[in-house]
PDBML (XML) file of the C-alpha atoms, coordinates in Angstrom:
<?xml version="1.0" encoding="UTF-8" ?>
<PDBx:datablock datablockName="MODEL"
   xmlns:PDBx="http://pdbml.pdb.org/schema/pdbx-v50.xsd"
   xmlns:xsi="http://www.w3.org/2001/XMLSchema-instance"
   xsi:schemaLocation="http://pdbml.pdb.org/schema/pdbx-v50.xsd pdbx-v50.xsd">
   <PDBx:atom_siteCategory>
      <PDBx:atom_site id="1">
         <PDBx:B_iso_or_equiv>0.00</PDBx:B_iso_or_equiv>
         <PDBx:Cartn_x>-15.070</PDBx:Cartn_x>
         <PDBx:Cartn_y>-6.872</PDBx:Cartn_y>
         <PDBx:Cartn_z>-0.397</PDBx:Cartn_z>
         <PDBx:auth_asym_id>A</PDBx:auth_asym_id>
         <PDBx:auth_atom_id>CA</PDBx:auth_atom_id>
         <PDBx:auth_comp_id>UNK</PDBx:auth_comp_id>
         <PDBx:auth_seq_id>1</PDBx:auth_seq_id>
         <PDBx:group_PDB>ATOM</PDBx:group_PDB>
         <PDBx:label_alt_id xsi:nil="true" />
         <PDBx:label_asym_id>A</PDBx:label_asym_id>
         <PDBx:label_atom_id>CA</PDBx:label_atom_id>
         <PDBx:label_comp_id>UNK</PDBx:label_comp_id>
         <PDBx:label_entity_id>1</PDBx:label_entity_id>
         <PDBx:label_seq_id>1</PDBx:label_seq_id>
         <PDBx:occupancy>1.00</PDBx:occupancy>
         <PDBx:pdbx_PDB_model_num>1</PDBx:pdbx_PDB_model_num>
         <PDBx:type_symbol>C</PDBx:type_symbol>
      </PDBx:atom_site>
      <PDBx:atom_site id="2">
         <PDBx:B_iso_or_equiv>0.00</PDBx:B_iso_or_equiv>
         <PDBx:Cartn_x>-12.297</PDBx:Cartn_x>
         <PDBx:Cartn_y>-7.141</PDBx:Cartn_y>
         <PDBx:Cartn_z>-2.527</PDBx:Cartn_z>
         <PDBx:auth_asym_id>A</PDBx:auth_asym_id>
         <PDBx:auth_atom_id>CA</PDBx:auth_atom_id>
         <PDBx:auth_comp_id>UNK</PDBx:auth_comp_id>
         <PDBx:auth_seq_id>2</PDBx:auth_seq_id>
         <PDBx:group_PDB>ATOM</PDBx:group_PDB>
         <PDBx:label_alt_id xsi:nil="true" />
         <PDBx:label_asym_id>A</PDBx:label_asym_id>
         <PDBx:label_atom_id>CA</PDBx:label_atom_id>
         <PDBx:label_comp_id>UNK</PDBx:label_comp_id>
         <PDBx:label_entity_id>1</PDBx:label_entity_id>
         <PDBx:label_seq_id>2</PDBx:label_seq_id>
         <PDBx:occupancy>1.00</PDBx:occupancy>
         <PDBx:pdbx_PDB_model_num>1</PDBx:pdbx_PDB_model_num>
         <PDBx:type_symbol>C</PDBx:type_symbol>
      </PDBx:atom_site>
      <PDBx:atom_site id="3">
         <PDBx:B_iso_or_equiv>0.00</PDBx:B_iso_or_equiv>
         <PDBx:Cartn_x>-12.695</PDBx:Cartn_x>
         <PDBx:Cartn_y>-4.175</PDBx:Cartn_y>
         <PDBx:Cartn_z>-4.405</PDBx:Cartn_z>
         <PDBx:auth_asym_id>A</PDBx:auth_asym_id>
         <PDBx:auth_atom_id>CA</PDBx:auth_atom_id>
         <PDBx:auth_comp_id>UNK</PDBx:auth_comp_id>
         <PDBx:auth_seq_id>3</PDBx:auth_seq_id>
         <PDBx:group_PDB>ATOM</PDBx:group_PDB>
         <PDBx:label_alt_id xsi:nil="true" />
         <PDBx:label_asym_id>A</PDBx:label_asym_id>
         <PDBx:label_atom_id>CA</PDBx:label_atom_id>
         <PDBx:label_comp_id>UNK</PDBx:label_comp_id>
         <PDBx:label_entity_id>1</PDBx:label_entity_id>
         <PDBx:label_seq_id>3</PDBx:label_seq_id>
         <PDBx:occupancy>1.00</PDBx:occupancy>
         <PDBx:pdbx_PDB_model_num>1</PDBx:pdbx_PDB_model_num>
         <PDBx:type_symbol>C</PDBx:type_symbol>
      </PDBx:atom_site>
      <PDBx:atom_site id="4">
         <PDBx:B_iso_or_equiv>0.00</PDBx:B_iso_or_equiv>
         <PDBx:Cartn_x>-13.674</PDBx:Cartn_x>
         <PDBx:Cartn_y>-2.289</PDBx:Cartn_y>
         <PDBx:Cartn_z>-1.896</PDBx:Cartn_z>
         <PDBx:auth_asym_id>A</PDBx:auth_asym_id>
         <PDBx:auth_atom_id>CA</PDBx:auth_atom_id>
         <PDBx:auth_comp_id>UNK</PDBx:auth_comp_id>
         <PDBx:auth_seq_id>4</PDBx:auth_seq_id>
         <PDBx:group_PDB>ATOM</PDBx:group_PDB>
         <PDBx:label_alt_id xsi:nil="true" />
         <PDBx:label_asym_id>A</PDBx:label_asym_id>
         <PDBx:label_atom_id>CA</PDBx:label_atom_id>
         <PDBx:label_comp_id>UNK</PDBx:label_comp_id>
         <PDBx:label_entity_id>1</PDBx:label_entity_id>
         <PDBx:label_seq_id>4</PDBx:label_seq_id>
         <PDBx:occupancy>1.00</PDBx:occupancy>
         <PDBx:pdbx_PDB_model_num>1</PDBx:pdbx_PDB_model_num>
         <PDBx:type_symbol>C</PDBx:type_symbol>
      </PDBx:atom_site>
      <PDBx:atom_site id="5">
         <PDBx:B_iso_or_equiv>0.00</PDBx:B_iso_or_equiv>
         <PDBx:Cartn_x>-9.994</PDBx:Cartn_x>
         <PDBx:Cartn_y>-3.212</PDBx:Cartn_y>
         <PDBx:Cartn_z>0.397</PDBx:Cartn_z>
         <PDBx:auth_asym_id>A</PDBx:auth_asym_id>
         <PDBx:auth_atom_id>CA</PDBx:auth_atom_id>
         <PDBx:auth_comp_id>UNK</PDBx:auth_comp_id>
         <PDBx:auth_seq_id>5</PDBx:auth_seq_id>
         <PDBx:group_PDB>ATOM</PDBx:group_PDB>
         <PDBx:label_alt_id xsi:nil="true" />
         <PDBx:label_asym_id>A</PDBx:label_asym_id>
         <PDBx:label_atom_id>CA</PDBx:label_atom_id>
         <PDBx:label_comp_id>UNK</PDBx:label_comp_id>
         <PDBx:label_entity_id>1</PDBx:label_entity_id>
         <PDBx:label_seq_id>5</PDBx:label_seq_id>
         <PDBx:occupancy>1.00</PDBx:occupancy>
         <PDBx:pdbx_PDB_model_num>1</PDBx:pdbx_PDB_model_num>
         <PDBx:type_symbol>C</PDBx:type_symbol>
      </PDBx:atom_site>
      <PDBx:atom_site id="6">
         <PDBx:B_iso_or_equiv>0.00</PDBx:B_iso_or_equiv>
         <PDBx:Cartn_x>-8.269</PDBx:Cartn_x>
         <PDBx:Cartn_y>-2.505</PDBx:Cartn_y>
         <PDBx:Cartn_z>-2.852</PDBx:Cartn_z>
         <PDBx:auth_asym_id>A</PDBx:auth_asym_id>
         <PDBx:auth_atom_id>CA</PDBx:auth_atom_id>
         <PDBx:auth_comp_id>UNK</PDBx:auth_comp_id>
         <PDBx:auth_seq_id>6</PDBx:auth_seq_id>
         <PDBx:group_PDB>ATOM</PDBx:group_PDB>
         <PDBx:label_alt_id xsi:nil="true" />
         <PDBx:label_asym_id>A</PDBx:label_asym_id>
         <PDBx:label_atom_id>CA</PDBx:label_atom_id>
         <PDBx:label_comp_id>UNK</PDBx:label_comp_id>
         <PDBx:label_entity_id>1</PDBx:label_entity_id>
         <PDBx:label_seq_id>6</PDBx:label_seq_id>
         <PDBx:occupancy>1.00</PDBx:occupancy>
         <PDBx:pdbx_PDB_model_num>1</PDBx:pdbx_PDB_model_num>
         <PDBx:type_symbol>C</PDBx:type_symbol>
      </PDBx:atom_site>
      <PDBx:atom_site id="7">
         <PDBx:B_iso_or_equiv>0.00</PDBx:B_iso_or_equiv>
         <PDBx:Cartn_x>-9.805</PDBx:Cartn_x>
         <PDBx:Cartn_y>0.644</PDBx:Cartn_y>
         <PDBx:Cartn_z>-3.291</PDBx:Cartn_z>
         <PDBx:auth_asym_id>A</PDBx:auth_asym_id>
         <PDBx:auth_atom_id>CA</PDBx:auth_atom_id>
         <PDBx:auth_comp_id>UNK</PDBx:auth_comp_id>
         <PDBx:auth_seq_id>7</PDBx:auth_seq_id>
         <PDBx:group_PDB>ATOM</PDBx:group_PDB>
         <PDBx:label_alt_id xsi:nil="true" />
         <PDBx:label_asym_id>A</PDBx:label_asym_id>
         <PDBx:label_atom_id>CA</PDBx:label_atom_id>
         <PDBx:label_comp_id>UNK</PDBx:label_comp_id>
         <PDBx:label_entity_id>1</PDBx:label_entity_id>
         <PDBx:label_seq_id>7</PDBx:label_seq_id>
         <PDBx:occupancy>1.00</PDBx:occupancy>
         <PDBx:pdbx_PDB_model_num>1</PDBx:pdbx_PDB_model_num>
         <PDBx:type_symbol>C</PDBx:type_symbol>
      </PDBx:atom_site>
      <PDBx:atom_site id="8">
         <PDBx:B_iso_or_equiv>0.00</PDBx:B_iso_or_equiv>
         <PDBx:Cartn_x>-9.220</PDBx:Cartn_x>
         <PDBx:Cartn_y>2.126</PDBx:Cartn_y>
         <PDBx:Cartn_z>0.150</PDBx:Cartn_z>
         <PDBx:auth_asym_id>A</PDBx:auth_asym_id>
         <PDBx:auth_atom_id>CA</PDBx:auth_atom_id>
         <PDBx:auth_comp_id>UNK</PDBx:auth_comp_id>
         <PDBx:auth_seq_id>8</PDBx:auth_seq_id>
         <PDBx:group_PDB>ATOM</PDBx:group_PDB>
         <PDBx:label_alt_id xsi:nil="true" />
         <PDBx:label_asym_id>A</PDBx:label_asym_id>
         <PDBx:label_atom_id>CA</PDBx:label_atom_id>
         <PDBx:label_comp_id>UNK</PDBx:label_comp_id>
         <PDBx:label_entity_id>1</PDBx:label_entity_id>
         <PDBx:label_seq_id>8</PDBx:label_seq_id>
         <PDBx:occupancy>1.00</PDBx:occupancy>
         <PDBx:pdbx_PDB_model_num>1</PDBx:pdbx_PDB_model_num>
         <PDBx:type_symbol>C</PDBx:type_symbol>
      </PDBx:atom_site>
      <PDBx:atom_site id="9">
         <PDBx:B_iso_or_equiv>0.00</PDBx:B_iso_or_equiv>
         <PDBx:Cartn_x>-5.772</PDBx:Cartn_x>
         <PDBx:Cartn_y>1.102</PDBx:Cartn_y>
         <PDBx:Cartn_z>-0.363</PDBx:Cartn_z>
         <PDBx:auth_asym_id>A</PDBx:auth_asym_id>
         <PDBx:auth_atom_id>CA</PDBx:auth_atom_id>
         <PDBx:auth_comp_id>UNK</PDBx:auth_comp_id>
         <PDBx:auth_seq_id>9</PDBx:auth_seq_id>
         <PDBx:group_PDB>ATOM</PDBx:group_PDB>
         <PDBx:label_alt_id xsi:nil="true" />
         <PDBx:label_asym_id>A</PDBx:label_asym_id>
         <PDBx:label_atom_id>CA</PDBx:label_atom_id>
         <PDBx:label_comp_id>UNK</PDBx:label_comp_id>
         <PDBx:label_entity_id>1</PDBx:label_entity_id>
         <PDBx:label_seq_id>9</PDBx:label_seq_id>
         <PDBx:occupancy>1.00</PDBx:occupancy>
         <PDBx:pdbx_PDB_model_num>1</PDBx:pdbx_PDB_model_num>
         <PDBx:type_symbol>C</PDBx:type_symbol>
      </PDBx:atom_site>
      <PDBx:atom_site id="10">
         <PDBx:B_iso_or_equiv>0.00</PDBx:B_iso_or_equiv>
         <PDBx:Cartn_x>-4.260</PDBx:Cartn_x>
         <PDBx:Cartn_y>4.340</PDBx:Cartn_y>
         <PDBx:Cartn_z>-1.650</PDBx:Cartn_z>
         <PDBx:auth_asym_id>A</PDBx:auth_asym_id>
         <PDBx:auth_atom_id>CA</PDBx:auth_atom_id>
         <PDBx:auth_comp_id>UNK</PDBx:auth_comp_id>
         <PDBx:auth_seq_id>10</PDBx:auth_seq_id>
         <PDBx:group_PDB>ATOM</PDBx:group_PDB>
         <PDBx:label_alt_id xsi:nil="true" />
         <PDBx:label_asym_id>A</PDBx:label_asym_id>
         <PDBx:label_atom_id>CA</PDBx:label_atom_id>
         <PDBx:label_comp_id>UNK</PDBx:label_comp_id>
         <PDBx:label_entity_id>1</PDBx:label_entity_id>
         <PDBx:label_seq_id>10</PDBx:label_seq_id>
         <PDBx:occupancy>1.00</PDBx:occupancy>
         <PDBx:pdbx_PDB_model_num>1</PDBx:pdbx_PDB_model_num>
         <PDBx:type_symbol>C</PDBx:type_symbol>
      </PDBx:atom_site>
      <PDBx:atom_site id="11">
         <PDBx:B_iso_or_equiv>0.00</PDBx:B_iso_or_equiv>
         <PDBx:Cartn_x>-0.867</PDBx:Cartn_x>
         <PDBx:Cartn_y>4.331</PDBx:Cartn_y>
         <PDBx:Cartn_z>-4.203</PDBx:Cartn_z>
         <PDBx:auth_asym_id>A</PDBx:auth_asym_id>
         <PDBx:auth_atom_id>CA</PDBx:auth_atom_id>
         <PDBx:auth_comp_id>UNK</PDBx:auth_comp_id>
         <PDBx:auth_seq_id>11</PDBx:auth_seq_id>
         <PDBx:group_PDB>ATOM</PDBx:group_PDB>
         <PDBx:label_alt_id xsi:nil="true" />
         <PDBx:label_asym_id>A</PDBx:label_asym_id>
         <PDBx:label_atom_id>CA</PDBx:label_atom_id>
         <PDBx:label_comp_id>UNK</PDBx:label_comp_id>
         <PDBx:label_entity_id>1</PDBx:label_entity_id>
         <PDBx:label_seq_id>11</PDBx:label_seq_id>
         <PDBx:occupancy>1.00</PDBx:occupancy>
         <PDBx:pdbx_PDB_model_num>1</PDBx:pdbx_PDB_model_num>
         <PDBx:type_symbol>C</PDBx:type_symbol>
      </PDBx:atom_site>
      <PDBx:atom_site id="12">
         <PDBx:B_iso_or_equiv>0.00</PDBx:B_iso_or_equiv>
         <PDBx:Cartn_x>0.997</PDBx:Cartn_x>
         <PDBx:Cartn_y>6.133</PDBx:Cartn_y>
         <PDBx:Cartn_z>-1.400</PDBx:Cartn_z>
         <PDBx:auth_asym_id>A</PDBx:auth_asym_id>
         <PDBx:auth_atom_id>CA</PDBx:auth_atom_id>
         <PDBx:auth_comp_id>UNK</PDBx:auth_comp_id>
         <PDBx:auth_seq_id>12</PDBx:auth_seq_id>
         <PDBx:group_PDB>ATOM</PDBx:group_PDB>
         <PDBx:label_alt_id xsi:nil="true" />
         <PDBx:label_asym_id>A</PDBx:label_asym_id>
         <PDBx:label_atom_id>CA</PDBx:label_atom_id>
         <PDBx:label_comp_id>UNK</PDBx:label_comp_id>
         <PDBx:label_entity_id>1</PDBx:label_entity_id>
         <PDBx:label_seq_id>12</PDBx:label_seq_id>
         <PDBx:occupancy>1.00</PDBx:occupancy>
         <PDBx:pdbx_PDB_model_num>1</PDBx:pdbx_PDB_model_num>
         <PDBx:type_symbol>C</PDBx:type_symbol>
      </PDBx:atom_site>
      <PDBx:atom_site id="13">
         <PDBx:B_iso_or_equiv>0.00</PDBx:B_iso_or_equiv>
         <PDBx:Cartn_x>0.344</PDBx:Cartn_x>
         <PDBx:Cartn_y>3.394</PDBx:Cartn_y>
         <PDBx:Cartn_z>0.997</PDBx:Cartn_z>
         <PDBx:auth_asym_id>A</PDBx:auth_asym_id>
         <PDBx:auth_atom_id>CA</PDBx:auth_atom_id>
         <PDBx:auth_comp_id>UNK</PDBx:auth_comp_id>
         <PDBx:auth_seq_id>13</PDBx:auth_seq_id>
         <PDBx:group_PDB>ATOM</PDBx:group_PDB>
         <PDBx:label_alt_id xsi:nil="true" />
         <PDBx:label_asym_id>A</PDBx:label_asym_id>
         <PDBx:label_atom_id>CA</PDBx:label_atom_id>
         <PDBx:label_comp_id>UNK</PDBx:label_comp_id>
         <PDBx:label_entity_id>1</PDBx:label_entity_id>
         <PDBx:label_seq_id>13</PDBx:label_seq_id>
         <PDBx:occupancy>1.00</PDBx:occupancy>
         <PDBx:pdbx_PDB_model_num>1</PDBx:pdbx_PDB_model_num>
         <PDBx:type_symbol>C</PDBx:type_symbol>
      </PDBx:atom_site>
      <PDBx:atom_site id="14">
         <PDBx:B_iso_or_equiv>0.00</PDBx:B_iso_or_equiv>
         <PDBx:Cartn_x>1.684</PDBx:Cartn_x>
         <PDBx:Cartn_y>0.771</PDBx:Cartn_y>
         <PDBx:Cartn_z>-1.666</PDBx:Cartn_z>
         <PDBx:auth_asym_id>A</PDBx:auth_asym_id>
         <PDBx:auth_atom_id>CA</PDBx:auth_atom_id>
         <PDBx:auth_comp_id>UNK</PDBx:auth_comp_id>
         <PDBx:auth_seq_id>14</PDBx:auth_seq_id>
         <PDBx:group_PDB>ATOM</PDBx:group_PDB>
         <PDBx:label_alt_id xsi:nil="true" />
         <PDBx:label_asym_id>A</PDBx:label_asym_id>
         <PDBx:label_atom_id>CA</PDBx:label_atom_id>
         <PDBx:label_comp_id>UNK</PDBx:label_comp_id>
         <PDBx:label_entity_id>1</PDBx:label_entity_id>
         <PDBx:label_seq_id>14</PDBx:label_seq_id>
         <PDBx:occupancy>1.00</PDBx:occupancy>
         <PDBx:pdbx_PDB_model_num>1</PDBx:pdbx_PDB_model_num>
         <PDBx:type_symbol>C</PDBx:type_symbol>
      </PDBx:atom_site>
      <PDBx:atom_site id="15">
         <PDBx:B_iso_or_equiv>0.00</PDBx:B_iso_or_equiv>
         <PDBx:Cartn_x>4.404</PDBx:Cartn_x>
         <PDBx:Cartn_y>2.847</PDBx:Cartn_y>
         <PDBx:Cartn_z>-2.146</PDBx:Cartn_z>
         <PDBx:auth_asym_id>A</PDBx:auth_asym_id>
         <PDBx:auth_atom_id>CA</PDBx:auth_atom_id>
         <PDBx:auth_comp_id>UNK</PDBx:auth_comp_id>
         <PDBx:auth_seq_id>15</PDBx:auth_seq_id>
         <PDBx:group_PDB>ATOM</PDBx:group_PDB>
         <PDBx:label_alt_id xsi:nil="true" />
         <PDBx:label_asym_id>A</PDBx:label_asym_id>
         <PDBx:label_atom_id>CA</PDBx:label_atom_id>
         <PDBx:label_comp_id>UNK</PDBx:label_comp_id>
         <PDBx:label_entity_id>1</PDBx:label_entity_id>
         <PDBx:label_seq_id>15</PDBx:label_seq_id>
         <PDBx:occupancy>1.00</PDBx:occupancy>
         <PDBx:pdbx_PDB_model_num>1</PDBx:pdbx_PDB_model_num>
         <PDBx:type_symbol>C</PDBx:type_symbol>
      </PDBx:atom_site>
      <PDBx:atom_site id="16">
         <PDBx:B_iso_or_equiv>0.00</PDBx:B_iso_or_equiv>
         <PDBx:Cartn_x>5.475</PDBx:Cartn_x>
         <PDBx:Cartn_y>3.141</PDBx:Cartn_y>
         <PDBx:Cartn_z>1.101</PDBx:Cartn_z>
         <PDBx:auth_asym_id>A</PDBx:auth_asym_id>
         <PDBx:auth_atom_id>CA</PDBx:auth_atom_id>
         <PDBx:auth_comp_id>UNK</PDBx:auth_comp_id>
         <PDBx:auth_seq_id>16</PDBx:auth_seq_id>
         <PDBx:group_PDB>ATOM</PDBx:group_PDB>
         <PDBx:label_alt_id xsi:nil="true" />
         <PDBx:label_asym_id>A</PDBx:label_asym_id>
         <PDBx:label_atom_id>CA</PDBx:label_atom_id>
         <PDBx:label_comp_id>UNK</PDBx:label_comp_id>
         <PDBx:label_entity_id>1</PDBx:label_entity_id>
         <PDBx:label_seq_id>16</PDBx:label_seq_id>
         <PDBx:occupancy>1.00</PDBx:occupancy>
         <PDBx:pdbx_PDB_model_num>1</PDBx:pdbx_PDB_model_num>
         <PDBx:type_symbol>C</PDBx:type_symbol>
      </PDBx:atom_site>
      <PDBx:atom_site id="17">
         <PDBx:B_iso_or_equiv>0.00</PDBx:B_iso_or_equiv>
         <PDBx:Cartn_x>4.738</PDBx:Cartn_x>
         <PDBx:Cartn_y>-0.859</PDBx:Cartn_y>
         <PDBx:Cartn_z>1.888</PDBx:Cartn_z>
         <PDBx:auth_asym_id>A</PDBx:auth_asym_id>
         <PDBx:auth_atom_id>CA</PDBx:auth_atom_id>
         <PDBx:auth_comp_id>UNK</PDBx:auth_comp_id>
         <PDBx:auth_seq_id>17</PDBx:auth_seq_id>
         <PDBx:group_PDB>ATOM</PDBx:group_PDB>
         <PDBx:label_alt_id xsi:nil="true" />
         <PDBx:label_asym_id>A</PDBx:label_asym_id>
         <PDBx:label_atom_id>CA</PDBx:label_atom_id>
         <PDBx:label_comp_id>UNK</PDBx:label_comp_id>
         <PDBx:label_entity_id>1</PDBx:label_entity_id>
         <PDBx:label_seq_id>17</PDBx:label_seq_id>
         <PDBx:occupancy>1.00</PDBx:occupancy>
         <PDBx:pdbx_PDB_model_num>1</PDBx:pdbx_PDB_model_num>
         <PDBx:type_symbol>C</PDBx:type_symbol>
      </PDBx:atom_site>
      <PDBx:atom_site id="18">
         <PDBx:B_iso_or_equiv>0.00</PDBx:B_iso_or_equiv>
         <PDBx:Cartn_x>7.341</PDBx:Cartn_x>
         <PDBx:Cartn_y>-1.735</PDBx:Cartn_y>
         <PDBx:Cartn_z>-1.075</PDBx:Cartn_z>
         <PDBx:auth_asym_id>A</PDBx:auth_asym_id>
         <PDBx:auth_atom_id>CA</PDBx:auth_atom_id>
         <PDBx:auth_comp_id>UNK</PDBx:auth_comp_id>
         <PDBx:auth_seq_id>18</PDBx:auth_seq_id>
         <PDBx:group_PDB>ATOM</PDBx:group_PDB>
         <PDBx:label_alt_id xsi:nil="true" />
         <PDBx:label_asym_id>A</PDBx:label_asym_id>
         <PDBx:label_atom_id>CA</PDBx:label_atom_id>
         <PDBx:label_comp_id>UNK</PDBx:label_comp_id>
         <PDBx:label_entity_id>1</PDBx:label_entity_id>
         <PDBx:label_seq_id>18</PDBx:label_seq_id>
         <PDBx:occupancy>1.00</PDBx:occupancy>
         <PDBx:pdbx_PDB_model_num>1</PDBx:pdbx_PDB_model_num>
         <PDBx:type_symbol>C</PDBx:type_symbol>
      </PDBx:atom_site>
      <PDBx:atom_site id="19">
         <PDBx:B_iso_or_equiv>0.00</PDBx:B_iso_or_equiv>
         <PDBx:Cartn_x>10.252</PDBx:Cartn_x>
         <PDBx:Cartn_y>0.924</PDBx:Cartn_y>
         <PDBx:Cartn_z>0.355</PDBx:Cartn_z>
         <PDBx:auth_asym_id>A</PDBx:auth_asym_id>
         <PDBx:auth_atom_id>CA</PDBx:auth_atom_id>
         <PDBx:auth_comp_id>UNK</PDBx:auth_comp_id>
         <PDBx:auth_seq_id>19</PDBx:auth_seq_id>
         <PDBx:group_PDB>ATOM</PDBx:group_PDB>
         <PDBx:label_alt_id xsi:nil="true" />
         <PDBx:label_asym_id>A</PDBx:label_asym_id>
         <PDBx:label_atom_id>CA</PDBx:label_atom_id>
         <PDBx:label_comp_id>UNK</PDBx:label_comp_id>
         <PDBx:label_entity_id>1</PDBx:label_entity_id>
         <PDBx:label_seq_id>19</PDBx:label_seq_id>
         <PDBx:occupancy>1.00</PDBx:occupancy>
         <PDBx:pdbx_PDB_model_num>1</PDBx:pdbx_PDB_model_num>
         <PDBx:type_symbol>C</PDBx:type_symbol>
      </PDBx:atom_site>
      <PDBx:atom_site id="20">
         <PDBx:B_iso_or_equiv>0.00</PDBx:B_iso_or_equiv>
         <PDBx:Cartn_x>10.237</PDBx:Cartn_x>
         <PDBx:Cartn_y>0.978</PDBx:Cartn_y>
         <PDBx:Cartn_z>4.310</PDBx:Cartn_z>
         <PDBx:auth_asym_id>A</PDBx:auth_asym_id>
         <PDBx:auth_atom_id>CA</PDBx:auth_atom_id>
         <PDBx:auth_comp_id>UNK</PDBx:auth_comp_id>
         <PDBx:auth_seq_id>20</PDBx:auth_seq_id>
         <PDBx:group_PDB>ATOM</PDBx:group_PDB>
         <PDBx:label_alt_id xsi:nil="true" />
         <PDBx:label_asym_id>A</PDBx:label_asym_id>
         <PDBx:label_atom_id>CA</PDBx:label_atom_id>
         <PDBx:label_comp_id>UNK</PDBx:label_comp_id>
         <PDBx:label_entity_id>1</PDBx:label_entity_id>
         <PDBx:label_seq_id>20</PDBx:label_seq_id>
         <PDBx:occupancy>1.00</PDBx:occupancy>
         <PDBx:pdbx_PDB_model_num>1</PDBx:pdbx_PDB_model_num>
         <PDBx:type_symbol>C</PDBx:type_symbol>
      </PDBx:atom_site>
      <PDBx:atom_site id="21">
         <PDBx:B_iso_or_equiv>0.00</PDBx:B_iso_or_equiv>
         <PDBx:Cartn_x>11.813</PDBx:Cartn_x>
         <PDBx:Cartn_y>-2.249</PDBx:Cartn_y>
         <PDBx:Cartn_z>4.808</PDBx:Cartn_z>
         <PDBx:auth_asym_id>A</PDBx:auth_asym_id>
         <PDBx:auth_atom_id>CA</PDBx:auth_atom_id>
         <PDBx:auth_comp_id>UNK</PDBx:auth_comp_id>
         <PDBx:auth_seq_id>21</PDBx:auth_seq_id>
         <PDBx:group_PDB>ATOM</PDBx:group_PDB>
         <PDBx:label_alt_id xsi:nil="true" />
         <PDBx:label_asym_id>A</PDBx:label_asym_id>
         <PDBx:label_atom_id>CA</PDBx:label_atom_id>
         <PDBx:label_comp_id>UNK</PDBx:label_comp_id>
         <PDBx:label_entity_id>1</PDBx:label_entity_id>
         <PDBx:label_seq_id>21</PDBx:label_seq_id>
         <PDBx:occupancy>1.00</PDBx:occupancy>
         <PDBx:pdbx_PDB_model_num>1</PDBx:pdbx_PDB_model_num>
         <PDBx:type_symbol>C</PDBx:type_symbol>
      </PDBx:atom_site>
      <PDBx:atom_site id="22">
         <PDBx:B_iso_or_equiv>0.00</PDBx:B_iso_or_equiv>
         <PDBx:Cartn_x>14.526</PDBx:Cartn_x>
         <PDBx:Cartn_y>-1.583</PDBx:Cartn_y>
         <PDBx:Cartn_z>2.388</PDBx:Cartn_z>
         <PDBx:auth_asym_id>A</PDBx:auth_asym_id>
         <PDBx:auth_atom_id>CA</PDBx:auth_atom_id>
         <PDBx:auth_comp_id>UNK</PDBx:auth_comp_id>
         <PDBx:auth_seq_id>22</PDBx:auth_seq_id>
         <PDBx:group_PDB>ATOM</PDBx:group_PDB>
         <PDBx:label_alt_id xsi:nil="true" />
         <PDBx:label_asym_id>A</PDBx:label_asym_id>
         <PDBx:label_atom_id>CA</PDBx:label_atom_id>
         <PDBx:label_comp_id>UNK</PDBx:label_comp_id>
         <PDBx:label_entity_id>1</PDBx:label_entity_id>
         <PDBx:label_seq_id>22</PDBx:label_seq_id>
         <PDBx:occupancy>1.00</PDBx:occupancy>
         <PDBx:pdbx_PDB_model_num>1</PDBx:pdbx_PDB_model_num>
         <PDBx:type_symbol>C</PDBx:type_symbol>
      </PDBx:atom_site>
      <PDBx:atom_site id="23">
         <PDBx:B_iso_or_equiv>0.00</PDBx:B_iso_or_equiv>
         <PDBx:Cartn_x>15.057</PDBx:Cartn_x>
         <PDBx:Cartn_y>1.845</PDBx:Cartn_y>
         <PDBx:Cartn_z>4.104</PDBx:Cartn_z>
         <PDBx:auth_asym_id>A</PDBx:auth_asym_id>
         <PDBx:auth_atom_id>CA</PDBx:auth_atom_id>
         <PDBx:auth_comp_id>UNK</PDBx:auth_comp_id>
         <PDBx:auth_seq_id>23</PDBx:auth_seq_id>
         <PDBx:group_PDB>ATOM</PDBx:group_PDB>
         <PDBx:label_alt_id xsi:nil="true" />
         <PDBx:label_asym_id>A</PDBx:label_asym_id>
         <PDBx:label_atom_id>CA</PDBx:label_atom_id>
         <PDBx:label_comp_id>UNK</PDBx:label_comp_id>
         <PDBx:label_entity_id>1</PDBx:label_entity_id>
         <PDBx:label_seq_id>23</PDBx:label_seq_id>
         <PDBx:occupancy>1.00</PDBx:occupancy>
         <PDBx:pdbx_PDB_model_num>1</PDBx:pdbx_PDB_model_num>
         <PDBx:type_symbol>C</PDBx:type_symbol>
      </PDBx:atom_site>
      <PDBx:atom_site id="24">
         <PDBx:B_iso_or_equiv>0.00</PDBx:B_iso_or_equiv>
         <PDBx:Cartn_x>15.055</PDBx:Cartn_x>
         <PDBx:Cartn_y>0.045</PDBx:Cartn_y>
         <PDBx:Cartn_z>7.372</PDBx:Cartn_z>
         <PDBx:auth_asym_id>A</PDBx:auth_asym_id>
         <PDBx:auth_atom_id>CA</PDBx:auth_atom_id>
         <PDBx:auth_comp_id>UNK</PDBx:auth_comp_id>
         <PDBx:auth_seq_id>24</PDBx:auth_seq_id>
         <PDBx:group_PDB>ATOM</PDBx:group_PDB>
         <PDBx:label_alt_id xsi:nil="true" />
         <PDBx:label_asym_id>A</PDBx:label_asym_id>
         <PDBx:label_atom_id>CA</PDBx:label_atom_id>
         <PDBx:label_comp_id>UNK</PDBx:label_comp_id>
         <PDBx:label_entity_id>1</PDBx:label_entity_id>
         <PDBx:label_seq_id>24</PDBx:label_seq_id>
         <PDBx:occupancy>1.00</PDBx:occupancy>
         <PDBx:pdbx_PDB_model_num>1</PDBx:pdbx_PDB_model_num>
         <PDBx:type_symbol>C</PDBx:type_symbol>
      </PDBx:atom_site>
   </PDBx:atom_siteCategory>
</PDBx:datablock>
């Protein structure tokens, strides 16, 4: 289950997780 949450999880998404609530 694991791999398959971490592999639906696309780089843009992390991306985005990591910058919006600076940008907010």
């Amino acid at each position: 289950e694991l791999q398959t949450s971490f592999n639906s999880f696309s780089i843009w998404q992390a991306i985005l997780w990591c910058y919006y609530p600076m940008a907010v």
